[in-house]
C-alpha atoms as a PDB file:
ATOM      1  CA  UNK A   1       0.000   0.000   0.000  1.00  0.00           C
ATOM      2  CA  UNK A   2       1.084   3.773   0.046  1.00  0.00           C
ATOM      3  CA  UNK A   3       0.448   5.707   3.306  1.00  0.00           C
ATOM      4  CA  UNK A   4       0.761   9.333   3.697  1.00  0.00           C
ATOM      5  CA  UNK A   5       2.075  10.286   7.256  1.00  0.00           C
ATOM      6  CA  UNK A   6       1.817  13.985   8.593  1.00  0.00           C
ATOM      7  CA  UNK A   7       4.285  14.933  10.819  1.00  0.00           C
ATOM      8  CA  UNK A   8       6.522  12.073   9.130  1.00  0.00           C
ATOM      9  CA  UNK A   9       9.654  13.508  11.051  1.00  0.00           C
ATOM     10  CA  UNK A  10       7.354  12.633  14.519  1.00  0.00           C
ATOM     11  CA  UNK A  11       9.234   9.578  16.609  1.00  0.00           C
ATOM     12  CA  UNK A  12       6.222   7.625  16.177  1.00  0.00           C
ATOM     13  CA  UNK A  13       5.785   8.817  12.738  1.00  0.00           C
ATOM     14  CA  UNK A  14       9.557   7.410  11.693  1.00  0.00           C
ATOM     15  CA  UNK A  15       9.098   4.477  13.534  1.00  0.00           C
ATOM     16  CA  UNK A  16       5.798   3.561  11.601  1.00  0.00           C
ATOM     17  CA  UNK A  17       7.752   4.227   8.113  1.00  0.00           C
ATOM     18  CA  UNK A  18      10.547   2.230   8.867  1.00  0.00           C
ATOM     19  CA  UNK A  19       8.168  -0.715   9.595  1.00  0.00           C
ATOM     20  CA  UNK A  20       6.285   0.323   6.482  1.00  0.00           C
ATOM     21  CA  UNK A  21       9.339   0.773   4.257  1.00  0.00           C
ATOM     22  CA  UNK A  22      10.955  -2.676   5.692  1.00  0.00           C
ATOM     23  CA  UNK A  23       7.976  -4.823   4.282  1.00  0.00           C
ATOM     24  CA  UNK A  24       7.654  -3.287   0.813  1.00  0.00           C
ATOM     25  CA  UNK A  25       4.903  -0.393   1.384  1.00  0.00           C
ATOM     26  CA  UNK A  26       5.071   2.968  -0.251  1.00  0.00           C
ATOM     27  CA  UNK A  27       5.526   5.623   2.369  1.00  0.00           C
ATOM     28  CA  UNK A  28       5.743   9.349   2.179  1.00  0.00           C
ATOM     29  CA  UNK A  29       6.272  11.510   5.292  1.00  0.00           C
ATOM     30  CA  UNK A  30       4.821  15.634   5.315  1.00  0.00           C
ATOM     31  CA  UNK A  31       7.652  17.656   7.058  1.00  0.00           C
ATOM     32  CA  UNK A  32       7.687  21.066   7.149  1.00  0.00           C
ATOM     33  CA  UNK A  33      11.359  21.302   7.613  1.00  0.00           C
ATOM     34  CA  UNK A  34      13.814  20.333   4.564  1.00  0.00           C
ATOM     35  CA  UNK A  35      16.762  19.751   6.407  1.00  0.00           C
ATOM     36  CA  UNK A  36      14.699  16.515   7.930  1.00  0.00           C
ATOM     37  CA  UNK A  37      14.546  14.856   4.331  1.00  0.00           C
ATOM     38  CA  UNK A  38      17.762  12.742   4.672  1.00  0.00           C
ATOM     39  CA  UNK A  39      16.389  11.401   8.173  1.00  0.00           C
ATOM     40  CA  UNK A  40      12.965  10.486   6.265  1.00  0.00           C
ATOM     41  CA  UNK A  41      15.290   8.773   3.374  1.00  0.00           C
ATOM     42  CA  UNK A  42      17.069   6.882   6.206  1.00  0.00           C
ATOM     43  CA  UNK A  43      13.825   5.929   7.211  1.00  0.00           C
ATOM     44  CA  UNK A  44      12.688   4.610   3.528  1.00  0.00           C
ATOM     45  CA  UNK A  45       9.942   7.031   3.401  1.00  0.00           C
ATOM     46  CA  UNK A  46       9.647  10.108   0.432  1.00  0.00           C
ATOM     47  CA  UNK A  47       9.507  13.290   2.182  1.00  0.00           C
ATOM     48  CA  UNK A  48       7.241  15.913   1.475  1.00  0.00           C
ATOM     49  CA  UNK A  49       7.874  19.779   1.921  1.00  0.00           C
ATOM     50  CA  UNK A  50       4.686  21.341   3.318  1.00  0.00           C
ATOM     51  CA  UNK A  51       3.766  23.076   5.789  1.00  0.00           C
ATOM     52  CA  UNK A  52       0.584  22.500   7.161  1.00  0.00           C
ATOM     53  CA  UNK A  53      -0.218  25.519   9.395  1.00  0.00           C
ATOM     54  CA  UNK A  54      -0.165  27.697   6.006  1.00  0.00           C
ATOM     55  CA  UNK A  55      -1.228  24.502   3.285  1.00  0.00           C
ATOM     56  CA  UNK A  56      -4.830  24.815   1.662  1.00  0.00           C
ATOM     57  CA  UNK A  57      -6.692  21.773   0.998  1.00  0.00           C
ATOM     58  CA  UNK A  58      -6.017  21.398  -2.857  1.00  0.00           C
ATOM     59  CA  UNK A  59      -2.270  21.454  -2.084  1.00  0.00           C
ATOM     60  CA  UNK A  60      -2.464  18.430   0.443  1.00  0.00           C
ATOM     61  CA  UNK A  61      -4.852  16.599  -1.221  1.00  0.00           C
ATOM     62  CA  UNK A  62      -2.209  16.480  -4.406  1.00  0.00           C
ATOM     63  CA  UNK A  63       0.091  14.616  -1.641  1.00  0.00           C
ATOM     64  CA  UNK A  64      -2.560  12.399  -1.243  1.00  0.00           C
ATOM     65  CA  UNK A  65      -2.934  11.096  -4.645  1.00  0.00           C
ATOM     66  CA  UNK A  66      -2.889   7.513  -5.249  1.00  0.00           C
ATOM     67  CA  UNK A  67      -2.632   7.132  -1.789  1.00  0.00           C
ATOM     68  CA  UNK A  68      -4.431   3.983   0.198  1.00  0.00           C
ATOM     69  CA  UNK A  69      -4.226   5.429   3.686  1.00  0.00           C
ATOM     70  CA  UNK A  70      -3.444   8.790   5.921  1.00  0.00           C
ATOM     71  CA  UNK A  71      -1.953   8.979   8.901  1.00  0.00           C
ATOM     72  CA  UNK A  72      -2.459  11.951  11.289  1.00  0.00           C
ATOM     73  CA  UNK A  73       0.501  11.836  13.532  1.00  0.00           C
ATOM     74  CA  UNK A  74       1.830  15.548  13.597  1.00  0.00           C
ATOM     75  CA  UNK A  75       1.848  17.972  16.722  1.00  0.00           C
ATOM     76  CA  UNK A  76       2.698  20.882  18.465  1.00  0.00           C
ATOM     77  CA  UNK A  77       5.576  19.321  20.379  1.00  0.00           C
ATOM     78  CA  UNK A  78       7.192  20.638  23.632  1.00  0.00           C
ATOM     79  CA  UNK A  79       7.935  23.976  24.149  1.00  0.00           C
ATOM     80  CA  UNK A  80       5.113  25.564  21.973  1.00  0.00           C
ATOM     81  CA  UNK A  81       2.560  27.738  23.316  1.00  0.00           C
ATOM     82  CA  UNK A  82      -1.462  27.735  23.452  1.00  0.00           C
ATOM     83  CA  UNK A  83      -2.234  29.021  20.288  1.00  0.00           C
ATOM     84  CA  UNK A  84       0.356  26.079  18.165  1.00  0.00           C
ATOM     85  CA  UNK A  85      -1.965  23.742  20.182  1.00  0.00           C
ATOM     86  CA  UNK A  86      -4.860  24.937  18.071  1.00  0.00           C
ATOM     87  CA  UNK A  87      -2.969  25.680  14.357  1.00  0.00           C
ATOM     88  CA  UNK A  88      -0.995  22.381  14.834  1.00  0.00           C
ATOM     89  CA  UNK A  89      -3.046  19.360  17.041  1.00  0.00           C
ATOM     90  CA  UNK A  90      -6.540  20.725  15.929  1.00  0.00           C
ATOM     91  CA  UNK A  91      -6.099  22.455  12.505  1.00  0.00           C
ATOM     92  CA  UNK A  92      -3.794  20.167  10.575  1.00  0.00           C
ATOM     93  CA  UNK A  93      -5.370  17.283  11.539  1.00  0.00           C
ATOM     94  CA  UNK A  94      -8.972  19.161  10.538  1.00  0.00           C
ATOM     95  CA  UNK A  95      -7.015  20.423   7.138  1.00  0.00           C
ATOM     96  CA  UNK A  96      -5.461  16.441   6.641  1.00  0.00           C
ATOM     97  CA  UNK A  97      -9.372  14.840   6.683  1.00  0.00           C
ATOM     98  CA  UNK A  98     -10.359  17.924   4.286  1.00  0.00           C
ATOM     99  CA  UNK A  99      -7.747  16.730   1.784  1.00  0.00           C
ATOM    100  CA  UNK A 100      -8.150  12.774   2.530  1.00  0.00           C
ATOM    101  CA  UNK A 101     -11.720  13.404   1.361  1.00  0.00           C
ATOM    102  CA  UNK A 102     -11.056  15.690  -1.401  1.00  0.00           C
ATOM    103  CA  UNK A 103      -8.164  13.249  -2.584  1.00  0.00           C
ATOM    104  CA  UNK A 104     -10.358   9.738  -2.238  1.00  0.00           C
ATOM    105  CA  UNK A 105      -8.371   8.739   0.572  1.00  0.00           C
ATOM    106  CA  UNK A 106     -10.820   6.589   2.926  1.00  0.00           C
ATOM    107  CA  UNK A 107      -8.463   4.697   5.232  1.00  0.00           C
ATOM    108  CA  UNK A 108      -7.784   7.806   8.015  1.00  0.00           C
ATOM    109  CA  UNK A 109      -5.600   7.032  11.456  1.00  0.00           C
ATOM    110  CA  UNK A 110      -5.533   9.842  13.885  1.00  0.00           C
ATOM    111  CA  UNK A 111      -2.554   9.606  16.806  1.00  0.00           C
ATOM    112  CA  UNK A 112      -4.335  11.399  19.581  1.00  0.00           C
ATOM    113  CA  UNK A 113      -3.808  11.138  23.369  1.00  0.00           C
ATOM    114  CA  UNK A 114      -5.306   9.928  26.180  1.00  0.00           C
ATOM    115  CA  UNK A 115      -7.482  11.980  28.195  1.00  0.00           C
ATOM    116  CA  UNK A 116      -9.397  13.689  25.332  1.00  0.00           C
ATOM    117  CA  UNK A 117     -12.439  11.996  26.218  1.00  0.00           C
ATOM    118  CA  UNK A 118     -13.029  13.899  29.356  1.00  0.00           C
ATOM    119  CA  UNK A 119     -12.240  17.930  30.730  1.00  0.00           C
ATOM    120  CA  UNK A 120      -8.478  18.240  31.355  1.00  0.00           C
ATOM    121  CA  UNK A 121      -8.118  17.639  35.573  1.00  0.00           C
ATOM    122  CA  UNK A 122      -8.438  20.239  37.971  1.00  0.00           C
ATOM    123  CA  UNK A 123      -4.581  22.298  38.082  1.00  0.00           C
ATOM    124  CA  UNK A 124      -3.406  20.572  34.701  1.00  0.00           C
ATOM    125  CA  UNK A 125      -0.902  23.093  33.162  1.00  0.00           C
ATOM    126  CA  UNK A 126      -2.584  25.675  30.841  1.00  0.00           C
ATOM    127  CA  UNK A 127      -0.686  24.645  27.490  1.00  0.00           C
ATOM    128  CA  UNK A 128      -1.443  20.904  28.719  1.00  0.00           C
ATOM    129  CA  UNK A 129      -5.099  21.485  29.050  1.00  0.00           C
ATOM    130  CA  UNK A 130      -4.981  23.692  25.773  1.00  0.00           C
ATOM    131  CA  UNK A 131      -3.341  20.143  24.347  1.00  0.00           C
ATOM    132  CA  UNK A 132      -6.010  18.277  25.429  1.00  0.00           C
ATOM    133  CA  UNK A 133      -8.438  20.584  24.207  1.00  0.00           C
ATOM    134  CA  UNK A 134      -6.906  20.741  20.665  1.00  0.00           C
ATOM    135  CA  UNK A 135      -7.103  16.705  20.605  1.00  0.00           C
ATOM    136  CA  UNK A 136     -10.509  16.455  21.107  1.00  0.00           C
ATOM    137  CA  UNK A 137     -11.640  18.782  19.163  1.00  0.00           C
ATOM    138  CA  UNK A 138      -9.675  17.295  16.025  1.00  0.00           C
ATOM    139  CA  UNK A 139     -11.510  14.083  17.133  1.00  0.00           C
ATOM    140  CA  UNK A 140     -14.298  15.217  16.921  1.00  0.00           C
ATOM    141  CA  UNK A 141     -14.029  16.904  13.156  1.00  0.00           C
ATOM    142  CA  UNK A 142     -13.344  13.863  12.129  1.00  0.00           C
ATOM    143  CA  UNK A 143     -15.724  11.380  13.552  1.00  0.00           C
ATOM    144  CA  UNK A 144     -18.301  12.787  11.943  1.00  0.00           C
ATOM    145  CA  UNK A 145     -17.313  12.239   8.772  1.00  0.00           C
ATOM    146  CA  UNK A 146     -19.112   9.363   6.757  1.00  0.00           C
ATOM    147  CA  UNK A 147     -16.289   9.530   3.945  1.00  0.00           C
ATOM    148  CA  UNK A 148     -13.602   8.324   5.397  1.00  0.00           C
ATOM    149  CA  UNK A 149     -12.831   5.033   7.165  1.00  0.00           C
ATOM    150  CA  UNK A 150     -11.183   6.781  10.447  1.00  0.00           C
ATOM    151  CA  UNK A 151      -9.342   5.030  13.438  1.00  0.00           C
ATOM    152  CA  UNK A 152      -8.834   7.318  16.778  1.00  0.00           C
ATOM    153  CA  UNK A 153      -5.610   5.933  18.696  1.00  0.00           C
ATOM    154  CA  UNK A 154      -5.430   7.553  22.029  1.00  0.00           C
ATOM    155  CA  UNK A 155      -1.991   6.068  23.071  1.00  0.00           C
ATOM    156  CA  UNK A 156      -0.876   6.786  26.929  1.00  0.00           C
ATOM    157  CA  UNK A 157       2.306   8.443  28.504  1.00  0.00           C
ATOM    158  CA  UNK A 158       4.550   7.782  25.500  1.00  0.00           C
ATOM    159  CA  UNK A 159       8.186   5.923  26.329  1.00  0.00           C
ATOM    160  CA  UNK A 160      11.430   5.517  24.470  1.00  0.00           C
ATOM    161  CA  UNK A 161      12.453   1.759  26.240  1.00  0.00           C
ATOM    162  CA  UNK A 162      11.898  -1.119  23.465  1.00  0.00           C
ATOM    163  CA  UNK A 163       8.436  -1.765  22.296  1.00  0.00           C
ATOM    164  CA  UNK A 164       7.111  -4.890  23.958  1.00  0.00           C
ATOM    165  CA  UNK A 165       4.807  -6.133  21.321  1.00  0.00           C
ATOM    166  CA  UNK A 166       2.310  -6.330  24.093  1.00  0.00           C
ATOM    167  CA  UNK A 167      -0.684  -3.670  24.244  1.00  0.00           C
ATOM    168  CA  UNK A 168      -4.358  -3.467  25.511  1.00  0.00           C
ATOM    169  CA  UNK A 169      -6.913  -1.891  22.989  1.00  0.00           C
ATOM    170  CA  UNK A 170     -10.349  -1.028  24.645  1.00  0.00           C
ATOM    171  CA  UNK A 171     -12.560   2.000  24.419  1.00  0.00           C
ATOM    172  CA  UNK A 172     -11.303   2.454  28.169  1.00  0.00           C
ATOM    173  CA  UNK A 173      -7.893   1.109  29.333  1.00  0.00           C
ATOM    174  CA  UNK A 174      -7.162   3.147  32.365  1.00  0.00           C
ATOM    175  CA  UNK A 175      -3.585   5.240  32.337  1.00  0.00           C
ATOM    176  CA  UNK A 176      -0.829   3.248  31.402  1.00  0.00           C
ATOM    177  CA  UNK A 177       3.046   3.930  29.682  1.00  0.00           C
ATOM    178  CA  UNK A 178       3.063   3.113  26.302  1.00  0.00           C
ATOM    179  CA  UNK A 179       6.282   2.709  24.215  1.00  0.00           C
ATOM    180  CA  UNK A 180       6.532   4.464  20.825  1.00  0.00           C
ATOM    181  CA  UNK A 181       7.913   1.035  19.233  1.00  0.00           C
ATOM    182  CA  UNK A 182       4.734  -0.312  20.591  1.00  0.00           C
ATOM    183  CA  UNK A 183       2.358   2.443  19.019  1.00  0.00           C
ATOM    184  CA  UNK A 184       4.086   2.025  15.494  1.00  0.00           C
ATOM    185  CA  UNK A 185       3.232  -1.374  15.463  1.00  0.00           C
ATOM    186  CA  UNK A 186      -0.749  -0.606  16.571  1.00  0.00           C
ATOM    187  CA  UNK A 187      -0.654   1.543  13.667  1.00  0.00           C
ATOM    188  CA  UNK A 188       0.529  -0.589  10.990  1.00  0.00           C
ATOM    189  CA  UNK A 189      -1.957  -3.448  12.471  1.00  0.00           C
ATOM    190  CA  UNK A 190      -4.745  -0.773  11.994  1.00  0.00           C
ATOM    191  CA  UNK A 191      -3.340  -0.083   8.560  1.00  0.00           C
ATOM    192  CA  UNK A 192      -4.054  -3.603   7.969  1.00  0.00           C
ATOM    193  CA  UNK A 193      -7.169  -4.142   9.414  1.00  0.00           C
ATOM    194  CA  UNK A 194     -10.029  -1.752   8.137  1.00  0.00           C
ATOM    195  CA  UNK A 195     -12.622  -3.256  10.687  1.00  0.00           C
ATOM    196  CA  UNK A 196     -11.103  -1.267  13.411  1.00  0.00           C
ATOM    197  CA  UNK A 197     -12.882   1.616  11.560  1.00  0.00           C
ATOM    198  CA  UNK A 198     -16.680   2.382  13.109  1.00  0.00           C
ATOM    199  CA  UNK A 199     -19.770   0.903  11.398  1.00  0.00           C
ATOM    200  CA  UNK A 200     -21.357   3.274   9.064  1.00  0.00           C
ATOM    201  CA  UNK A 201     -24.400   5.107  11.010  1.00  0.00           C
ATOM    202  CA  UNK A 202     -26.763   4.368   8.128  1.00  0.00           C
ATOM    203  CA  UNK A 203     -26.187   1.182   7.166  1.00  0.00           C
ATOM    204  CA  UNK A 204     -24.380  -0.700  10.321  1.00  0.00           C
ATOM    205  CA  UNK A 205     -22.094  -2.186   7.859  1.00  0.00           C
ATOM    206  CA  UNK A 206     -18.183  -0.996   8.020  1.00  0.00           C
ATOM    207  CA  UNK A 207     -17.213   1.852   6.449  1.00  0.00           C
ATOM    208  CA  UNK A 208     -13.610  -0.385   5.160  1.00  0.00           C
ATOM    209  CA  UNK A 209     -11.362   0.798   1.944  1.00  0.00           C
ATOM    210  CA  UNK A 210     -11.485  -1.150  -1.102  1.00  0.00           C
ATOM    211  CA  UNK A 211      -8.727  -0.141  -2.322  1.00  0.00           C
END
């Protein structure tokens, strides 16, 4: 298959490509940063200049061409303020499912976070709760959508120590680490298995690529 990955120089993000790359897939990464092309290369994945805070639709959705699946794994990152939490974590993921749909692109995976379910707690940081904010509002711009074939991982704490191959999938898991190798690897299953996506609200019947 060929998967388009936002935020392709993300550590989940190159993680997932050198999985993808390693068993034959087509995989192109949007950076907005040039000088991270050679890591994407190392990776096996195409990189793609763009940046998504200032893209419009028709230029993404030209990315997304021929593609068989998007990946939403871009964000913020430490050290930005409120208002990146917004144009990043909300908007780009918002302007990605705009240009899946325009592009044909039915197979959608959002990386999101735990926690977006629910008000951020009582005394969470400001830019944390502004994070959490920004997550579930993306989430929610795309669930509603009826063209594409969406999956919503909300991955825990996030760790660097070796993936375990081990993970618990439920609607509610209670808070938990998570390694990154271990997310990559839920991703590409999901890749691979368009059931995970919700049952069409019309018809009850899975709304699963045929491509």
């Amino acid at each position: 298959m060929r998967v388009v990955i936002a935020g392709g120089h993300g550590q989940i993000a190159l993680r997932l490509e050198r999985l993808l790359a390693g068993r034959g897939d087509q995989v192109a990464g949007i950076i907005r940063n040039p000088g991270q092309s050679e890591d994407l290369r190392a990776a096996g994945a195409e990189p793609v200049v763009c940046d998504l805070e200032l893209a419009k639709v028709a230029d993404v959705a030209r990315y997304l061409q021929n593609a068989d699946a998007a990946v939403f794994a871009a964000g913020a990152g430490p050290g930005s303020g409120i208002p990146r939490k917004d144009t990043v974590d909300r908007a780009t993921a918002v302007l990605l499912a705009d240009a899946a749909e325009a592009a044909g692109v039915r197979r959608f995976l959002v990386v999101s976070s735990m926690g977006t379910d629910q008000q951020p707690p009582p005394g969470a940081d400001e830019v944390f709760a502004a994070y959490l904010r920004a997550k579930a509002a993306a989430d929610d711009a795309v669930r509603v959508r009826d063209r594409l074939d969406w999956t919503i991982l909300r991955p825990g704490r996030l760790t660097d120590d070796p993936g375990t191959g081990r993970v618990t999938l439920a609607d509610h898991t209670g808070r938990a680490e998570v390694t990154r190798d271990d997310v990559a690897a839920v991703l590409l299953a999901l890749l691979d298995e368009p059931g995970t996506a919700p049952a069409h609200p019309r018809t009850g019947q899975r709304r699963h690529t045929s491509r």
